[in-house]
PDB file of N, CA and C in Angstrom:
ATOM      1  N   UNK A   1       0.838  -1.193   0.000  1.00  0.00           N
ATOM      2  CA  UNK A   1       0.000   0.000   0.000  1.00  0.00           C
ATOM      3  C   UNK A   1       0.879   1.252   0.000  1.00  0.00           C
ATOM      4  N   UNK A   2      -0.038   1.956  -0.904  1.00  0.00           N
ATOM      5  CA  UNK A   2       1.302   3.558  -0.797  1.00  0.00           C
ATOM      6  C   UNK A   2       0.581   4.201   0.386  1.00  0.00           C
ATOM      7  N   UNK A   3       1.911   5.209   0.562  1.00  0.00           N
ATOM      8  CA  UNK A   3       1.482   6.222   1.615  1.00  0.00           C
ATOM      9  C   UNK A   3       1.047   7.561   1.279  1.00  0.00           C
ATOM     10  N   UNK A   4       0.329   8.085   0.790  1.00  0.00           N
ATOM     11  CA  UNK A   4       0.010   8.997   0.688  1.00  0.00           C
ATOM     12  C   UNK A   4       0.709   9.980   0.778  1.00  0.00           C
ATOM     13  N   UNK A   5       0.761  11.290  -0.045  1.00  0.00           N
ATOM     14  CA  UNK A   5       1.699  12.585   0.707  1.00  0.00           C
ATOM     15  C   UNK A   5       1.114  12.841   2.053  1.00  0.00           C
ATOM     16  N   UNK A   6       2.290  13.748   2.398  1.00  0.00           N
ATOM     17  CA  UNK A   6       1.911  14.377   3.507  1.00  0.00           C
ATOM     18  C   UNK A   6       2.020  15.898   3.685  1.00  0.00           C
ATOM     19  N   UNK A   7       0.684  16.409   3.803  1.00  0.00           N
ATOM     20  CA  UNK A   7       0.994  17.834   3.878  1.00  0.00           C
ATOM     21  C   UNK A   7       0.820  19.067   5.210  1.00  0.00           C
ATOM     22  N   UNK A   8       1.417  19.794   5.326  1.00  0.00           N
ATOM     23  CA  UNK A   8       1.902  20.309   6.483  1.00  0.00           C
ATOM     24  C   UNK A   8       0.751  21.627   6.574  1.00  0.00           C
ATOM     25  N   UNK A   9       0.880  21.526   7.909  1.00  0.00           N
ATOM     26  CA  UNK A   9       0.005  22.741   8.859  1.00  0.00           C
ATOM     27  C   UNK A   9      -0.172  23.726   8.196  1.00  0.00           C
ATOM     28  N   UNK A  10       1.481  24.166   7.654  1.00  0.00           N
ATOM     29  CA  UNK A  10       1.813  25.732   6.986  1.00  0.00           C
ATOM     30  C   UNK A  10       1.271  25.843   5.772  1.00  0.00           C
ATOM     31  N   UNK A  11       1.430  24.688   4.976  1.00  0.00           N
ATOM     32  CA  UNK A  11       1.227  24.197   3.289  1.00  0.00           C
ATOM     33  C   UNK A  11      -0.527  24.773   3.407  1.00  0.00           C
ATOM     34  N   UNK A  12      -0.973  23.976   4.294  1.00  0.00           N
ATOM     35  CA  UNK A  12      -2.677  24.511   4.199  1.00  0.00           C
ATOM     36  C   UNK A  12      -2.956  25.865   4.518  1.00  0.00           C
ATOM     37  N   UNK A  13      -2.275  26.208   5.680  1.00  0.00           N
ATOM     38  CA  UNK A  13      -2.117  27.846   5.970  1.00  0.00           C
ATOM     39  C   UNK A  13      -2.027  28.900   5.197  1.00  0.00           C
ATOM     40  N   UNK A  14      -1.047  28.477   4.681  1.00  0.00           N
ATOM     41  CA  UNK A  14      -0.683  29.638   3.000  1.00  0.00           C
ATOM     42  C   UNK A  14      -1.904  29.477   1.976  1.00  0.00           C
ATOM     43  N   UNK A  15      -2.444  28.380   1.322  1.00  0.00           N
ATOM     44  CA  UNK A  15      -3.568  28.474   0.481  1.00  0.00           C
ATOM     45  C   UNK A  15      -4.551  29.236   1.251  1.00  0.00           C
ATOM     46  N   UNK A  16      -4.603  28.889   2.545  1.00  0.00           N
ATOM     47  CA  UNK A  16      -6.352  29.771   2.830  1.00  0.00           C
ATOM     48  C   UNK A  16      -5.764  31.220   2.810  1.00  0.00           C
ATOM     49  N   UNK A  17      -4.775  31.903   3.179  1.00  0.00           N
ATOM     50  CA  UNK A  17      -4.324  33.248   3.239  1.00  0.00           C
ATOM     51  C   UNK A  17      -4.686  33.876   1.704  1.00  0.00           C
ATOM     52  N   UNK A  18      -3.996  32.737   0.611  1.00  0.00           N
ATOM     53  CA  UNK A  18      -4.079  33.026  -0.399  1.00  0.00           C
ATOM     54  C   UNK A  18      -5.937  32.919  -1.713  1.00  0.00           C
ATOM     55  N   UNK A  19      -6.607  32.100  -0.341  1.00  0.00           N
ATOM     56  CA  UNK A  19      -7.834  31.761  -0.543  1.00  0.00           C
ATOM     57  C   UNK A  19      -8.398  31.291  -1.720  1.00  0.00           C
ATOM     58  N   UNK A  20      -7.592  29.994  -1.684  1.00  0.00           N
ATOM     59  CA  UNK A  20      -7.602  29.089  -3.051  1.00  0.00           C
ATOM     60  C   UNK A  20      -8.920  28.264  -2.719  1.00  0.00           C
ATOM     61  N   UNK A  21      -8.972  28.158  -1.756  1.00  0.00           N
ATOM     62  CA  UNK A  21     -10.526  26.881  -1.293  1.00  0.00           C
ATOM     63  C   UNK A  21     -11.791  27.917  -1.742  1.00  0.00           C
ATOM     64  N   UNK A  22     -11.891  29.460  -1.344  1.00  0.00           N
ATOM     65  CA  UNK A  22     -12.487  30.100  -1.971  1.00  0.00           C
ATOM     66  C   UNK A  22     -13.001  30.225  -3.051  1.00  0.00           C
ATOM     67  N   UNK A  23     -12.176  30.248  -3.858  1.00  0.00           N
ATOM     68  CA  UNK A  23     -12.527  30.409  -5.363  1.00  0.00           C
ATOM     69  C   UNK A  23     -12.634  28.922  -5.986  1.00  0.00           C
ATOM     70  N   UNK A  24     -12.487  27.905  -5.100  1.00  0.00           N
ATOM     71  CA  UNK A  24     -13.124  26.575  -5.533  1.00  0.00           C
ATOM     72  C   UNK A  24     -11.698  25.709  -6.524  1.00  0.00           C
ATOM     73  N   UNK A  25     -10.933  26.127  -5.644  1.00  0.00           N
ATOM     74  CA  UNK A  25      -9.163  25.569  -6.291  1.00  0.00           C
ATOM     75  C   UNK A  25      -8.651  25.150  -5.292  1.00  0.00           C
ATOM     76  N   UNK A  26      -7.282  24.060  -5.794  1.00  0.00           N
ATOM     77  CA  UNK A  26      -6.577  22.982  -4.588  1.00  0.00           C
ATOM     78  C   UNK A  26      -5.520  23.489  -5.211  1.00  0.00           C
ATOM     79  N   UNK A  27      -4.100  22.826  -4.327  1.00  0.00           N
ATOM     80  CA  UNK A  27      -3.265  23.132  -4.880  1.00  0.00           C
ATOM     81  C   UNK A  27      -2.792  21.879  -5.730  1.00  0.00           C
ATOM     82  N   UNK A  28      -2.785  21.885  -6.852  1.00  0.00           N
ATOM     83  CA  UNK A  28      -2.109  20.709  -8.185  1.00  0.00           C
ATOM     84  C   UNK A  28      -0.463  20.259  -7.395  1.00  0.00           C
ATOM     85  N   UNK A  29      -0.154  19.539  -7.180  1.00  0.00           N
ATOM     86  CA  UNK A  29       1.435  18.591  -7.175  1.00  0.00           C
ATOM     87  C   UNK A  29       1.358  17.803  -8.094  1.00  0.00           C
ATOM     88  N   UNK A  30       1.944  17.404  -8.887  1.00  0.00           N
ATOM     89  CA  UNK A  30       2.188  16.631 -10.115  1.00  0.00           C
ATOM     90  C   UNK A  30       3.682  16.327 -10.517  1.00  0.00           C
ATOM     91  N   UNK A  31       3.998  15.285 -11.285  1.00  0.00           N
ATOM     92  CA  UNK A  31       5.451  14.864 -11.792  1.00  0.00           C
ATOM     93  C   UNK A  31       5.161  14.609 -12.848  1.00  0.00           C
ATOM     94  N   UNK A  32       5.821  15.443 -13.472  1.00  0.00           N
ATOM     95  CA  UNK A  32       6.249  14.788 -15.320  1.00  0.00           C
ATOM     96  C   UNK A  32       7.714  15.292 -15.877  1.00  0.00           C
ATOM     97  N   UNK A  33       7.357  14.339 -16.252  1.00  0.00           N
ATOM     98  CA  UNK A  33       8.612  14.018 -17.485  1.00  0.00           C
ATOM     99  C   UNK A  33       9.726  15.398 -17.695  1.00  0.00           C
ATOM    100  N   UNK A  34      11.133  15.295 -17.730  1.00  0.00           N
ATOM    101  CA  UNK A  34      11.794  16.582 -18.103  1.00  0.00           C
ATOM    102  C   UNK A  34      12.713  17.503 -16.786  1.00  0.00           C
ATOM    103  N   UNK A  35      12.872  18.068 -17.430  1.00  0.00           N
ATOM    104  CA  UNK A  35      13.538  18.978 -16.159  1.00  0.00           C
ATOM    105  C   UNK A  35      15.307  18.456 -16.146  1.00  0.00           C
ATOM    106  N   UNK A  36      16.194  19.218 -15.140  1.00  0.00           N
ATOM    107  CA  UNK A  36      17.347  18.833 -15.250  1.00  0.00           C
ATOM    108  C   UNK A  36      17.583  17.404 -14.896  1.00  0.00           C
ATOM    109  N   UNK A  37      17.075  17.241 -13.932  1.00  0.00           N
ATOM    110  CA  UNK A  37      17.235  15.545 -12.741  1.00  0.00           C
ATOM    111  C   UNK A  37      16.097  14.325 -13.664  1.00  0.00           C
ATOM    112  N   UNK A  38      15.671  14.505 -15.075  1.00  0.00           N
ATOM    113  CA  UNK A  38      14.467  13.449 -15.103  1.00  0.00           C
ATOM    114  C   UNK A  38      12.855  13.997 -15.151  1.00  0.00           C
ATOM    115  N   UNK A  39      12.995  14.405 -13.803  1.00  0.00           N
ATOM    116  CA  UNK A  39      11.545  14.157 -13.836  1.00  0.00           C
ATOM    117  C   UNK A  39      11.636  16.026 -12.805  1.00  0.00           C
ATOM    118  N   UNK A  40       9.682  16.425 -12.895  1.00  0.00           N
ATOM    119  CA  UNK A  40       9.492  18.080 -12.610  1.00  0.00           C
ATOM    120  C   UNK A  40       8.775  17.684 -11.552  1.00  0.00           C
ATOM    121  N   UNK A  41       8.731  18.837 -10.670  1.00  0.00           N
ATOM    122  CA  UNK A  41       7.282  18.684 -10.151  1.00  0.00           C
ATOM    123  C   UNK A  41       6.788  19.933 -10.809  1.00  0.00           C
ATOM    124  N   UNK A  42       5.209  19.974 -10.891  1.00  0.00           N
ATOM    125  CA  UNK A  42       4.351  21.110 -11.545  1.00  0.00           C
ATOM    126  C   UNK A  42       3.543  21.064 -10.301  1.00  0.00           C
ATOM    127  N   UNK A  43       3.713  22.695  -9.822  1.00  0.00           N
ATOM    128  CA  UNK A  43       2.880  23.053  -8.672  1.00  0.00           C
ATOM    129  C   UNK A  43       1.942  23.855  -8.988  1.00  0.00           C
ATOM    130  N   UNK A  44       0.211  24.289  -8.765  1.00  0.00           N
ATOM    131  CA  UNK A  44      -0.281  24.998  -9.643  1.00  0.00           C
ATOM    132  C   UNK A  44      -1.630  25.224  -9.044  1.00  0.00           C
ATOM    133  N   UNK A  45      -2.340  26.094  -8.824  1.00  0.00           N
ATOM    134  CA  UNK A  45      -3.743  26.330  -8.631  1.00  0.00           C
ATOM    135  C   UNK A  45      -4.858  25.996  -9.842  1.00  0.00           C
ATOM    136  N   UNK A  46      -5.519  24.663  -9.418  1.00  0.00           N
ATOM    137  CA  UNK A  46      -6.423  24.064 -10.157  1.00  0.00           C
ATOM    138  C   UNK A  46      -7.888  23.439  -9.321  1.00  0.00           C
ATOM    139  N   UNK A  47      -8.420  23.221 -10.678  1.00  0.00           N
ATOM    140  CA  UNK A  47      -9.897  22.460  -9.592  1.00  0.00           C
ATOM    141  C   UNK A  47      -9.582  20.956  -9.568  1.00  0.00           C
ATOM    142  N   UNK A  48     -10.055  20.035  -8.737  1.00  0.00           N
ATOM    143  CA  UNK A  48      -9.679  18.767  -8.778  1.00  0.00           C
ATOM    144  C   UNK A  48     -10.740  18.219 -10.044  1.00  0.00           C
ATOM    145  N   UNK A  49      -9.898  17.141 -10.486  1.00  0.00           N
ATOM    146  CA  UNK A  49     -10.512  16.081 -11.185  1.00  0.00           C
ATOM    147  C   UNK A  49     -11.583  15.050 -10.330  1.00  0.00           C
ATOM    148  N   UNK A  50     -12.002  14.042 -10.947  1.00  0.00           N
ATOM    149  CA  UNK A  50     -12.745  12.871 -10.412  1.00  0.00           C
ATOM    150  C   UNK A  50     -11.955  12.140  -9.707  1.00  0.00           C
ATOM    151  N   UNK A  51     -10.795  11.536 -10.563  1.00  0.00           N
ATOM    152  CA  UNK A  51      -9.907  10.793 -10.404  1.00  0.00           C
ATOM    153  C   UNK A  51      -8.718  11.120  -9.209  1.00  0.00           C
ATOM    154  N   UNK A  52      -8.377  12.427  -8.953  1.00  0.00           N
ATOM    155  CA  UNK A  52      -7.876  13.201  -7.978  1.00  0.00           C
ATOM    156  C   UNK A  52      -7.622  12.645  -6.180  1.00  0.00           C
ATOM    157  N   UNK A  53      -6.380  12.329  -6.053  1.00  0.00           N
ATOM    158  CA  UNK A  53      -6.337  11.917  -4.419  1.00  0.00           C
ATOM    159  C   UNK A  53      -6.351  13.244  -4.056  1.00  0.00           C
ATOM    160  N   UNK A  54      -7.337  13.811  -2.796  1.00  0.00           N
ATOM    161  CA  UNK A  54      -7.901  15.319  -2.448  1.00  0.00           C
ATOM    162  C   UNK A  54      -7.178  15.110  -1.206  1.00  0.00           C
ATOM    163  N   UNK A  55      -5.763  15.677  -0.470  1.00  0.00           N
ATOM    164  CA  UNK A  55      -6.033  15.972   1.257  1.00  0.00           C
ATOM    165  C   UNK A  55      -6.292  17.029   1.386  1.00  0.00           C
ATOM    166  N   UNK A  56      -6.983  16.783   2.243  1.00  0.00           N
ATOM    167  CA  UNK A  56      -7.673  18.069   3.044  1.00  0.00           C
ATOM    168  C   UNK A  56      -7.042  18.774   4.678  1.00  0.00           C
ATOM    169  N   UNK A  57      -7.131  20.259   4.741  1.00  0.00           N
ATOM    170  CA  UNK A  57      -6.534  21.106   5.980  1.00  0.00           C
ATOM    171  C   UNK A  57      -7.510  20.352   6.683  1.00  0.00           C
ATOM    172  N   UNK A  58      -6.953  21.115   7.962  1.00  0.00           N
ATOM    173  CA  UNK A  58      -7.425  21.192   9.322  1.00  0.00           C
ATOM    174  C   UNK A  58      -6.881  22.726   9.844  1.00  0.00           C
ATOM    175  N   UNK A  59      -7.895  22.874  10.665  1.00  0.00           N
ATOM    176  CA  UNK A  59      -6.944  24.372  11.873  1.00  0.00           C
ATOM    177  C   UNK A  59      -7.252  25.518  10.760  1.00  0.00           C
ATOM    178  N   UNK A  60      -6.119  26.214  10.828  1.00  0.00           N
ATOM    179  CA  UNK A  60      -6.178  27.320  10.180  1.00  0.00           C
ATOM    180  C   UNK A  60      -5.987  27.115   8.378  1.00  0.00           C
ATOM    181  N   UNK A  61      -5.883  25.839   8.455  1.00  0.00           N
ATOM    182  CA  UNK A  61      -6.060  25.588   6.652  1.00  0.00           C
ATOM    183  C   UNK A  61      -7.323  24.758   6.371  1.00  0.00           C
ATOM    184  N   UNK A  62      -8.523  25.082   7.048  1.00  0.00           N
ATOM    185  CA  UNK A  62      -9.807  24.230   7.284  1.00  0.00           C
ATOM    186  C   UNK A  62     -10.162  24.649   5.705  1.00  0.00           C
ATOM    187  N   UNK A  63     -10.800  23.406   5.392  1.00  0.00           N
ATOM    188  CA  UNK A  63     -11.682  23.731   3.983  1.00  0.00           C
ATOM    189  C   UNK A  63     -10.520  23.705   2.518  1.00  0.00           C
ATOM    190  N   UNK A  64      -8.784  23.970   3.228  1.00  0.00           N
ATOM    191  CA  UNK A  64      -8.281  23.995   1.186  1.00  0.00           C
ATOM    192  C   UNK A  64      -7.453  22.566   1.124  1.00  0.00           C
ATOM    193  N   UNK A  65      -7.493  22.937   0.390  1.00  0.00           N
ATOM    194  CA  UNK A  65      -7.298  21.041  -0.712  1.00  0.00           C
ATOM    195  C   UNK A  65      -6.325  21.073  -1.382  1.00  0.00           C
ATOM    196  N   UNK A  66      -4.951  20.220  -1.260  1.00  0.00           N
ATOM    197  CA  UNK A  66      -4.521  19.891  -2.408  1.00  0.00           C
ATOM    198  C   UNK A  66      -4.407  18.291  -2.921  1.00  0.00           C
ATOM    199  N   UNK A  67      -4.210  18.409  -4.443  1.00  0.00           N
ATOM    200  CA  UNK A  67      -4.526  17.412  -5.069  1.00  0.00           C
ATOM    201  C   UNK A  67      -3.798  16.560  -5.508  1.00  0.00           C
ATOM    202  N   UNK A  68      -3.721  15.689  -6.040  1.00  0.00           N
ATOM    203  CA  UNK A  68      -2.396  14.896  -6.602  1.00  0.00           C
ATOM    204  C   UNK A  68      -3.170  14.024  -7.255  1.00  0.00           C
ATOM    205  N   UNK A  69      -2.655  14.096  -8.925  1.00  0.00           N
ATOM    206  CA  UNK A  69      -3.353  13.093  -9.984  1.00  0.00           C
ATOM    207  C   UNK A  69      -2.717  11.520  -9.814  1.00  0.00           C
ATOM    208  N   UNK A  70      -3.245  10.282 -10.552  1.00  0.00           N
ATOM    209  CA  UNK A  70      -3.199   8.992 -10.240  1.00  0.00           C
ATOM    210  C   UNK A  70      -1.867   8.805 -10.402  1.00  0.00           C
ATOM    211  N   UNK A  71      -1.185   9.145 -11.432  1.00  0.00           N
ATOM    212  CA  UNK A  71       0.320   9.096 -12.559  1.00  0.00           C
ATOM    213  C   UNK A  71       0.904   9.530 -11.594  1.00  0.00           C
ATOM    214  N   UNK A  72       0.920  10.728 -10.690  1.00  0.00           N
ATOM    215  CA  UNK A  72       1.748  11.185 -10.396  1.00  0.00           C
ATOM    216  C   UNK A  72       2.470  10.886  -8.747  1.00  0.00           C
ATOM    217  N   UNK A  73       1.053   9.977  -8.127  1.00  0.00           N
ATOM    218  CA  UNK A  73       0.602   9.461  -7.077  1.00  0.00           C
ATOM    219  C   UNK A  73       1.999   8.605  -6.706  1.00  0.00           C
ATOM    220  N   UNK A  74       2.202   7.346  -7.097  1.00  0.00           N
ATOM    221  CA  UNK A  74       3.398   6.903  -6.673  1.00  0.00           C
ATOM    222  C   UNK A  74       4.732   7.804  -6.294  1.00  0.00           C
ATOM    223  N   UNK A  75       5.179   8.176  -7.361  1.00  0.00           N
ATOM    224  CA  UNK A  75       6.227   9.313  -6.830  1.00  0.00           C
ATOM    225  C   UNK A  75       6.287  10.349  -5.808  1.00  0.00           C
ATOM    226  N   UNK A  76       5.142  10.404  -5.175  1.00  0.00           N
ATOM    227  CA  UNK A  76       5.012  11.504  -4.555  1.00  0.00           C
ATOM    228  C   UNK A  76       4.598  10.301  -2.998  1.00  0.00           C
ATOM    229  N   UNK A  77       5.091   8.966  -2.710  1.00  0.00           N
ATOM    230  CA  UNK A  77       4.702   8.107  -2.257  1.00  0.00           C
ATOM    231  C   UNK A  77       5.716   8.855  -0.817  1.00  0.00           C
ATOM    232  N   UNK A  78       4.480   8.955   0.294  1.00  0.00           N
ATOM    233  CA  UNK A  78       5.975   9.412   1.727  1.00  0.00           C
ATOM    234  C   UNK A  78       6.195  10.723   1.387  1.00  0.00           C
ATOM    235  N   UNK A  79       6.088  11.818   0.440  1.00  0.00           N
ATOM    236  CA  UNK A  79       7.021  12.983   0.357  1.00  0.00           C
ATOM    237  C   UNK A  79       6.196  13.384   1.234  1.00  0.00           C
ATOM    238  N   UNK A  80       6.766  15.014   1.536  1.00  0.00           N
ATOM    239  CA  UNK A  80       5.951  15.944   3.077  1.00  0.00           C
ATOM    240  C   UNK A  80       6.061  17.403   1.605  1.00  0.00           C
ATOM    241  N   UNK A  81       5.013  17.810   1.733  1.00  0.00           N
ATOM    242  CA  UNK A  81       4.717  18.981   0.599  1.00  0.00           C
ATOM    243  C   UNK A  81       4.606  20.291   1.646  1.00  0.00           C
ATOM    244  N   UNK A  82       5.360  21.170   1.958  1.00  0.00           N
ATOM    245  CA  UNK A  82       5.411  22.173   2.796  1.00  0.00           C
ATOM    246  C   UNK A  82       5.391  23.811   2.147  1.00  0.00           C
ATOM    247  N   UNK A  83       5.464  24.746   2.729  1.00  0.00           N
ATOM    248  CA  UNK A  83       5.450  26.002   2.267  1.00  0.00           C
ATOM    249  C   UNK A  83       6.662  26.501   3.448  1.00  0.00           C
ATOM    250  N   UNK A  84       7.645  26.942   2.211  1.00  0.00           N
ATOM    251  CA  UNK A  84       8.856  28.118   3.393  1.00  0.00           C
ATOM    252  C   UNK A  84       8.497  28.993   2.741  1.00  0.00           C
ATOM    253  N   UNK A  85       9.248  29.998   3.836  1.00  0.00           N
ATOM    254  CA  UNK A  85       9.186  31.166   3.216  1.00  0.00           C
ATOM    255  C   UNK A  85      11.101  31.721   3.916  1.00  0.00           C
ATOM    256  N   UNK A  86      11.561  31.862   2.943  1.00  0.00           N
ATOM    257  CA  UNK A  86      13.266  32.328   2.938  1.00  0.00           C
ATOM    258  C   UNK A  86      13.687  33.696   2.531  1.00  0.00           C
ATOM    259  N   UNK A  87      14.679  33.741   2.467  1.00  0.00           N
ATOM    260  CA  UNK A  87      15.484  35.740   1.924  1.00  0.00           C
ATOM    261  C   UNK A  87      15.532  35.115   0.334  1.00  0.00           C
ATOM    262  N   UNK A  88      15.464  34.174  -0.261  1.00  0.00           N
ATOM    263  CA  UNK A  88      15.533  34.227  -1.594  1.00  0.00           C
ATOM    264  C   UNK A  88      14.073  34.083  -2.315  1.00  0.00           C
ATOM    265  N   UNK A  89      13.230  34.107  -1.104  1.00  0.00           N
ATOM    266  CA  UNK A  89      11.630  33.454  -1.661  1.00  0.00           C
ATOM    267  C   UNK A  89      10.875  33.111  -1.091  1.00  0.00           C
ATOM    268  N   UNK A  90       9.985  32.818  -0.743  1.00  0.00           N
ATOM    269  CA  UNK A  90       8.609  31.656  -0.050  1.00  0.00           C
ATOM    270  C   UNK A  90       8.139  31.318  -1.425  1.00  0.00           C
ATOM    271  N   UNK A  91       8.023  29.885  -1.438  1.00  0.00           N
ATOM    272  CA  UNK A  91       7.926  28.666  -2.039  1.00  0.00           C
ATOM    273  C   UNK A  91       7.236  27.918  -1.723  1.00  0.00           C
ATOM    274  N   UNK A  92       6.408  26.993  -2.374  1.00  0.00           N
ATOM    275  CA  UNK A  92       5.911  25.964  -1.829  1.00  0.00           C
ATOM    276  C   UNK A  92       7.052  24.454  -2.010  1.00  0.00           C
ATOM    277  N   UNK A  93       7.312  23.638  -1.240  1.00  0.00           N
ATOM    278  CA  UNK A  93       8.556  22.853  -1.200  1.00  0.00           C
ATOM    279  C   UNK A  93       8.238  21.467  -1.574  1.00  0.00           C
ATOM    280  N   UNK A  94       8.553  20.207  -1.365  1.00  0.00           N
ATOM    281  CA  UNK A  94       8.689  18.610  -1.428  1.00  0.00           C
ATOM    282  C   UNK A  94      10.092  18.253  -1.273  1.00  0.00           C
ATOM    283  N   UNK A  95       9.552  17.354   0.108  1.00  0.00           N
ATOM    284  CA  UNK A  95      10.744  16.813   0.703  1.00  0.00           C
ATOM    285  C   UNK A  95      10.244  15.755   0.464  1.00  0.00           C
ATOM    286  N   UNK A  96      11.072  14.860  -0.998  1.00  0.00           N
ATOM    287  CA  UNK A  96      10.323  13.363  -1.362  1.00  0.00           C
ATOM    288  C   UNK A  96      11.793  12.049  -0.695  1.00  0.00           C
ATOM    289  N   UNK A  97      11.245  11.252   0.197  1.00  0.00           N
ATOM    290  CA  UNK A  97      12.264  10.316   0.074  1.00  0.00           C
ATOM    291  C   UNK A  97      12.752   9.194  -0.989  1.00  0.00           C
ATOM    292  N   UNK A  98      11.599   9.683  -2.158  1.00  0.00           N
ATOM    293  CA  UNK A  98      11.840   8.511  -2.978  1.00  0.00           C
ATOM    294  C   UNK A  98      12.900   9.580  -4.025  1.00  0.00           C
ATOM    295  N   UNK A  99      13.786  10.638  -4.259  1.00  0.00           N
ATOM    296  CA  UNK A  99      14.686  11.191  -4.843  1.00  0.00           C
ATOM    297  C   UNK A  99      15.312  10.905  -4.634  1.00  0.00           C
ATOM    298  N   UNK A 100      16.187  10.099  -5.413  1.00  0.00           N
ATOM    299  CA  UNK A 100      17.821  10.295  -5.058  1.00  0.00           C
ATOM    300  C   UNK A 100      18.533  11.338  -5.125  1.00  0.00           C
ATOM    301  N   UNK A 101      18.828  11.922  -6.485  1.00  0.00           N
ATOM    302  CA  UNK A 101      18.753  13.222  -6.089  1.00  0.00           C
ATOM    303  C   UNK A 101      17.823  14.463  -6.823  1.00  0.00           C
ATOM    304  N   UNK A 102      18.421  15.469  -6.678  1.00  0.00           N
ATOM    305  CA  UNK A 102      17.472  16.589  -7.353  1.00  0.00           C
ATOM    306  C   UNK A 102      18.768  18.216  -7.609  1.00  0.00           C
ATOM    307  N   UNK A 103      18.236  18.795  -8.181  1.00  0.00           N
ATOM    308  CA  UNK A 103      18.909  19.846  -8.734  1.00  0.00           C
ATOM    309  C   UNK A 103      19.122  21.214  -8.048  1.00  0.00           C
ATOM    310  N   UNK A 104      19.595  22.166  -7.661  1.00  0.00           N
ATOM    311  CA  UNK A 104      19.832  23.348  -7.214  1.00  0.00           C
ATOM    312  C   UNK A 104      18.283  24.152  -6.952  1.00  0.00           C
ATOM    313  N   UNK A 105      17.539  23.837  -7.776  1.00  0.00           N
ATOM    314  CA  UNK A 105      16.084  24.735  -7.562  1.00  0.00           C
ATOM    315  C   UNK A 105      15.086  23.977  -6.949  1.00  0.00           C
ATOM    316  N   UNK A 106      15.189  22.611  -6.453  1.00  0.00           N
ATOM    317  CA  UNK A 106      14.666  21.930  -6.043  1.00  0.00           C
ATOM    318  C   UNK A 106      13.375  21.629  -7.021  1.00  0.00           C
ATOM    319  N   UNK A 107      13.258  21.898  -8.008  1.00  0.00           N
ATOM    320  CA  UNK A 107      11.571  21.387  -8.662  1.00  0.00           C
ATOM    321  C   UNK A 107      12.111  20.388  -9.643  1.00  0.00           C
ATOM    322  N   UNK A 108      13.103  19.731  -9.757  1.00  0.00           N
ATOM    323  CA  UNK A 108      13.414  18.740 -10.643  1.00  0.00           C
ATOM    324  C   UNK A 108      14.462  17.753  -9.826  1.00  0.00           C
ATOM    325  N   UNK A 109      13.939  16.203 -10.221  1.00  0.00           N
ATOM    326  CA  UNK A 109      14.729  15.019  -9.284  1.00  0.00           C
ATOM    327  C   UNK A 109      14.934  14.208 -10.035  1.00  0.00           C
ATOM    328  N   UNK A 110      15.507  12.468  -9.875  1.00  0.00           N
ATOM    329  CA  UNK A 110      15.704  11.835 -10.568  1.00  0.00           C
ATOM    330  C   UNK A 110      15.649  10.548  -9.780  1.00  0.00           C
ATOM    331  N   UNK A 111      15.321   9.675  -9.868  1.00  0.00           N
ATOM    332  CA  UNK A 111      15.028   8.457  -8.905  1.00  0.00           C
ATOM    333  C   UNK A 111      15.634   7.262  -9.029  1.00  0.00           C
TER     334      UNK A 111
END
């Protein structure tokens, strides 16, 4: 059985600030093809599909959603999907254990 992502307190925090559950949007995580390391992640404000694994906040991220399509589901098996915020940026992040490694900008890995 896979494990599902896992997404963090803050990760839900930031969408409701940004009030994506509002306007009836999750946040998209996805992997495809390309990038320096293999493979991307594509992070993105979308509506869910049918097919769509939905987690859902709690607390102060009550009500927003992000999503993760079937394809992209394995790879993203165990990762923790977080939001920093740094002096070069606030980002939304993935700390996947299934990377071996990944590239300087962190949105591209290779397994």
């Amino acid at each position: 059985m896979q494990l599902p992502p896992n997404v963090t307190d803050r990760a839900f925090a930031r969408l409701a600030e940004i009030g994506a559950g509002a306007q009836g949007q999750a946040l998209r995580v996805a992997v495809e093809g390309g990038g320096c390391s293999g493979f991307q992640y594509e992070i993105k404000l979308d509506e869910p599909a049918d097919d769509d694994l939905v987690l859902e906040g709690s607390g102060d991220g009550a009500g927003e959603k992000v999503i993760v399509d079937a394809i992209s589901l394995p790879f993203l098996t165990g990762a923790t999907i977080d939001f920093t915020e740094e002096l070069i940026g606030a980002r939304f992040v993935i700390d996947n254990p299934n990377a071996s490694s990944s590239c300087g900008c962190g949105t591209s890995f290779s397994m």
